[in-house]
Structure formats: structure tokens, C-alpha cells
N, C-alpha and C. Protein backbone atom coordinates (compact mmCIF):
# COMPACT_ATOMS: atom_id res chain seq x y z
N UNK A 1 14.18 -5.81 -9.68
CA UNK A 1 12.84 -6.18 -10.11
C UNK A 1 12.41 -7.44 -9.37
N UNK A 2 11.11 -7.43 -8.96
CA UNK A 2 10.59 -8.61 -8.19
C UNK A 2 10.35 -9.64 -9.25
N UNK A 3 10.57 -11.10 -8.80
CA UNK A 3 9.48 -12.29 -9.41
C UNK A 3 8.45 -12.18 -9.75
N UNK A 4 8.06 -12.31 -10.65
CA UNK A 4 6.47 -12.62 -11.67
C UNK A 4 5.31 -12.33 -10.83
N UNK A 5 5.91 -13.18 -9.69
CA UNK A 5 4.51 -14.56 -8.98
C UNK A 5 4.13 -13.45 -8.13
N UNK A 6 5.62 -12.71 -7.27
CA UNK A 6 5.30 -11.98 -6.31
C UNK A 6 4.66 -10.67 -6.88
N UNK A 7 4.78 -10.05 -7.97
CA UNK A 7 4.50 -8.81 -8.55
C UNK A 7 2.29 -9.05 -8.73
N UNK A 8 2.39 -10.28 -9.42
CA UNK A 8 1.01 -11.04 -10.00
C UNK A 8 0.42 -11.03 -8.25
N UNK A 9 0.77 -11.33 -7.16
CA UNK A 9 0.37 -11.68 -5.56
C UNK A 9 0.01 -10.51 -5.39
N UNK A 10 0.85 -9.66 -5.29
CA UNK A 10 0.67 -8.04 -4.80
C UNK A 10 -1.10 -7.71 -5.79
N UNK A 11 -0.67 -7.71 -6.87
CA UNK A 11 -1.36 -6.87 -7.58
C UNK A 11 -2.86 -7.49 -7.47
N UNK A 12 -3.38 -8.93 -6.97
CA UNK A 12 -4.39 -9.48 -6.35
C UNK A 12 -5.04 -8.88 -5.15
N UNK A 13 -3.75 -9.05 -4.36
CA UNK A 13 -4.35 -8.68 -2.87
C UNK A 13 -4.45 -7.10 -2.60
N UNK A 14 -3.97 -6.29 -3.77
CA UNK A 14 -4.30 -5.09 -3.41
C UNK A 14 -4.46 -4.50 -4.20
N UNK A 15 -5.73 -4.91 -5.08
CA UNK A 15 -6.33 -4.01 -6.61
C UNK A 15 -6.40 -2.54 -6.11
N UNK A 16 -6.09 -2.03 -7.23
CA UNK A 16 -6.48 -0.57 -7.19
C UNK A 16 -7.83 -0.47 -6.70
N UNK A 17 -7.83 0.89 -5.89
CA UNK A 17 -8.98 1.19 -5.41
C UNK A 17 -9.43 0.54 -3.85
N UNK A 18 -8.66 -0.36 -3.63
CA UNK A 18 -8.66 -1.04 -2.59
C UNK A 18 -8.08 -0.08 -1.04
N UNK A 19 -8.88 0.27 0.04
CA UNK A 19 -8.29 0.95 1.44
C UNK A 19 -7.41 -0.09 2.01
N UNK A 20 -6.30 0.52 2.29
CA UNK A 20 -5.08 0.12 3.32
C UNK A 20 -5.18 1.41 4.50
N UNK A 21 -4.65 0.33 5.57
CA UNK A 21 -4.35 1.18 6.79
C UNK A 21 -2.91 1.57 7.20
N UNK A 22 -2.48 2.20 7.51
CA UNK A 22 -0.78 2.01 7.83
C UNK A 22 -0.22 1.17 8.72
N UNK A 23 0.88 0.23 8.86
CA UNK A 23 1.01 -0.13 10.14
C UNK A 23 2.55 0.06 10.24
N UNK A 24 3.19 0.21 9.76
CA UNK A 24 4.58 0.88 9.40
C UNK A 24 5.40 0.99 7.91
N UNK A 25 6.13 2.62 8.66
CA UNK A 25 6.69 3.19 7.53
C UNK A 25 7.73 3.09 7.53
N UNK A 26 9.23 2.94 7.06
CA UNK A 26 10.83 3.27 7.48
C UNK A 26 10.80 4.33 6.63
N UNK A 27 10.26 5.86 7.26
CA UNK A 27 10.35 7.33 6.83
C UNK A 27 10.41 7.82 7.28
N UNK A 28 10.73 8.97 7.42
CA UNK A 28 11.20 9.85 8.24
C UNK A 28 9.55 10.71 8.34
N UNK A 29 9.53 11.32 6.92
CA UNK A 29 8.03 12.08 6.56
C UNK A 29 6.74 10.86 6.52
N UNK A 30 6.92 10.04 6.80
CA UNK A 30 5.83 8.79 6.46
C UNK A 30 4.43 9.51 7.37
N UNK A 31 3.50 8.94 6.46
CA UNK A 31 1.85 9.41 7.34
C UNK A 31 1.94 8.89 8.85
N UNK A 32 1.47 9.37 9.79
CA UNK A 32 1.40 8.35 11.00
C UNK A 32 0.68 6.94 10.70
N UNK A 33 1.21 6.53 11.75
CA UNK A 33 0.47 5.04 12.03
C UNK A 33 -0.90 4.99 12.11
N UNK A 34 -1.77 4.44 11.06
CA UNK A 34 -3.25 3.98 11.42
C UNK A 34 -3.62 4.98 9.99
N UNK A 35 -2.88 5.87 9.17
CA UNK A 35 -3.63 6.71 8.50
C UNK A 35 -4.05 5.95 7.02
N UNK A 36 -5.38 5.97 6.44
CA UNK A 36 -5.72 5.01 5.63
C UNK A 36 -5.63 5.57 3.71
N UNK A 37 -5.70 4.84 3.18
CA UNK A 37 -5.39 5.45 1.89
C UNK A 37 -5.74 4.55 0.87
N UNK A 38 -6.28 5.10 -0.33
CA UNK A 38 -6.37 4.22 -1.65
C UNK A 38 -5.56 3.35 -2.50
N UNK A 39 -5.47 2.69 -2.77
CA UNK A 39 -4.20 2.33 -3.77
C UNK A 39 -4.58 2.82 -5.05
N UNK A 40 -3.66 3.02 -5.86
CA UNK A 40 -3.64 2.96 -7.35
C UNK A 40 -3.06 2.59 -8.35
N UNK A 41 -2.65 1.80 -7.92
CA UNK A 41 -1.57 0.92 -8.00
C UNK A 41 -0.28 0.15 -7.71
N UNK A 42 0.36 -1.13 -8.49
CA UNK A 42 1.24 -1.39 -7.65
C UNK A 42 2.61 -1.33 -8.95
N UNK A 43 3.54 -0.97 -8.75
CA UNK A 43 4.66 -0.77 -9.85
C UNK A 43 5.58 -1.65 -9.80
N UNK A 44 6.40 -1.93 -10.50
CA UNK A 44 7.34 -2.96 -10.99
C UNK A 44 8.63 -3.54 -10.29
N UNK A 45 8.38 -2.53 -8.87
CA UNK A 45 9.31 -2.87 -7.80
C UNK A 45 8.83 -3.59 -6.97
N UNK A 46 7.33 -3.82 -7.23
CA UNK A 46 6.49 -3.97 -6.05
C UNK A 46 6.02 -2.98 -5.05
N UNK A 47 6.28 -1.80 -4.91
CA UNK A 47 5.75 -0.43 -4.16
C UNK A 47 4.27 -0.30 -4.70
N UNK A 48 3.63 -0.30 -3.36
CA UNK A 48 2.08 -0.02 -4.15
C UNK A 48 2.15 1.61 -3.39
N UNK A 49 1.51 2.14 -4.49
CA UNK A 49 1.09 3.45 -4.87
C UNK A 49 -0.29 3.43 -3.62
N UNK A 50 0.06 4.72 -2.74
CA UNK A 50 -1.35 5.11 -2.54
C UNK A 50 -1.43 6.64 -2.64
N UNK A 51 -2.36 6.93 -2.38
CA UNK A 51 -3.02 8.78 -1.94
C UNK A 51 -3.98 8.69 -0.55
N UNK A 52 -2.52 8.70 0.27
CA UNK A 52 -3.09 8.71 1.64
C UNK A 52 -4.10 9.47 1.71
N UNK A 53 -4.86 9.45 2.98
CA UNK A 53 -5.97 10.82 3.46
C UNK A 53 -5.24 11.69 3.88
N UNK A 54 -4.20 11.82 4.37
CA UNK A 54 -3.80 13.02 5.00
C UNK A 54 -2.66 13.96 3.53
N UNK A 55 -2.99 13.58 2.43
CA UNK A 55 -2.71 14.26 1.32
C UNK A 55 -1.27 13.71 0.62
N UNK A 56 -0.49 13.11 1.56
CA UNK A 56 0.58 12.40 0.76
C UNK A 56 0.32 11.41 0.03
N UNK A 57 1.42 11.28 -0.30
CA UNK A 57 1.84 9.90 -2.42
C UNK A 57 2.55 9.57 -1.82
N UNK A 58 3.39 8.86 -0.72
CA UNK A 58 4.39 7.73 -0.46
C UNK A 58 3.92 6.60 -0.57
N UNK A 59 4.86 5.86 -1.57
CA UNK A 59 4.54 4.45 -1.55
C UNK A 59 4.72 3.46 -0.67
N UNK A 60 4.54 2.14 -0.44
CA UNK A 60 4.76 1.82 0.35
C UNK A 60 5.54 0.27 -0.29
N UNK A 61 6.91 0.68 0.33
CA UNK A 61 8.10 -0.18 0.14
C UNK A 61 8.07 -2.10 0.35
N UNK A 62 7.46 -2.62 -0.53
CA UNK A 62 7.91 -4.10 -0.68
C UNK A 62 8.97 -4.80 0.18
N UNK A 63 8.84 -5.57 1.67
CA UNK A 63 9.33 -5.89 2.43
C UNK A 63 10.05 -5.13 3.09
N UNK A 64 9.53 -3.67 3.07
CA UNK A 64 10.21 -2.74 4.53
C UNK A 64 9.17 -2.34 5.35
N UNK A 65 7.94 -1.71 4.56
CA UNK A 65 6.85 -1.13 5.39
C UNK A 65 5.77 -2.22 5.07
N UNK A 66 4.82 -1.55 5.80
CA UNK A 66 3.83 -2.67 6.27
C UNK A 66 2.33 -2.01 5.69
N UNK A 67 1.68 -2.37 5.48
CA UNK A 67 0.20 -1.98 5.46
C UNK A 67 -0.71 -3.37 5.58
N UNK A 68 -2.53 -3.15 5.79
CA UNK A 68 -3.07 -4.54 5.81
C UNK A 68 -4.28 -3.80 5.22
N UNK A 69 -5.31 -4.51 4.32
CA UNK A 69 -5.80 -4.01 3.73
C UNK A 69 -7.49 -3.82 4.45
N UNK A 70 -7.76 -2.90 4.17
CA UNK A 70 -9.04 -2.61 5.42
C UNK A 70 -10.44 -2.65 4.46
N UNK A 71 -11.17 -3.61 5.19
CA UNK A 71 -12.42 -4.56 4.41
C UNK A 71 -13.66 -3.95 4.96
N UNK A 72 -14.73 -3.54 4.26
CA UNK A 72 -15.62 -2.39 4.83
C UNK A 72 -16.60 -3.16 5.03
N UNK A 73 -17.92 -2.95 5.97
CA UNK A 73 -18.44 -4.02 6.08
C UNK A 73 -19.55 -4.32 5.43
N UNK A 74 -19.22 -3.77 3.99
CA UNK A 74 -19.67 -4.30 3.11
C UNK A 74 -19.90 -5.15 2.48
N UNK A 75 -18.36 -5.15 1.95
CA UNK A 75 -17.36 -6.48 1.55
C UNK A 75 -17.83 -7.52 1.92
């Protein structure tokens, strides 16, 4: 189980509903690189939950894989 602070960090910088892009996976089946996805949360390991576009649910692993969160130019 992660620290408080780090679980409370995550769950800031990447509210549900929020687009991530990929920038690495350590998977074998992982989406390619660049494929973007929702979050829906982040769980108690720290793995935030997405529903990639290309139809997968892999989470994305708390200090193994990478994502950065993609700001529309809205925002």
C-alpha cells in the first residue's frame, strides 16, 4: 500500500475523467505508445484505472509505467 500523501497526489493530478496519453507500458499486451484514455480512477495501490481508446482496462502501474496527462485547449 502506498503513503497517504502519495495516494492523496495521484488522485489530484489525475481526477477521474481526466485524458492521459501513453508514454510507457512494462506489458507485453499494453496499448501502443501515444494511445489516449480516460481515467476512472485511481486505487489503493496507486494504479490509475483507465478505458483506453483502443478498448482495453490496463492500469497503469505506480512507478513502472508512465503516462502524462493531456490538457485540451480548453483547459
Amino acid at each position: 500500500m502506498l503513503n497517504k500523501d502519495i495516494l492523496e497526489w495521484l488522485r489530484r493530478e489525475y481526477p477521474v475523467g481526466c485524458r492521459v496519453e501513453l508514454l510507457h507500458m512494462d506489458d507485453a499486451t499494453a496499448p501502443p505508445v501515444s494511445t489516449t484514455g480516460i481515467v476512472t480512477g485511481i486505487d489503493s495501490t496507486g494504479s490509475i484505472m483507465v478505458n483506453w481508446s483502443n478498448g482495453s482496462g490496463l492500469n497503469v502501474l505506480y512507478g513502472i509505467d508512465r503516462v502524462r496527462k493531456v490538457v485540451d485547449a480548453d483547459d
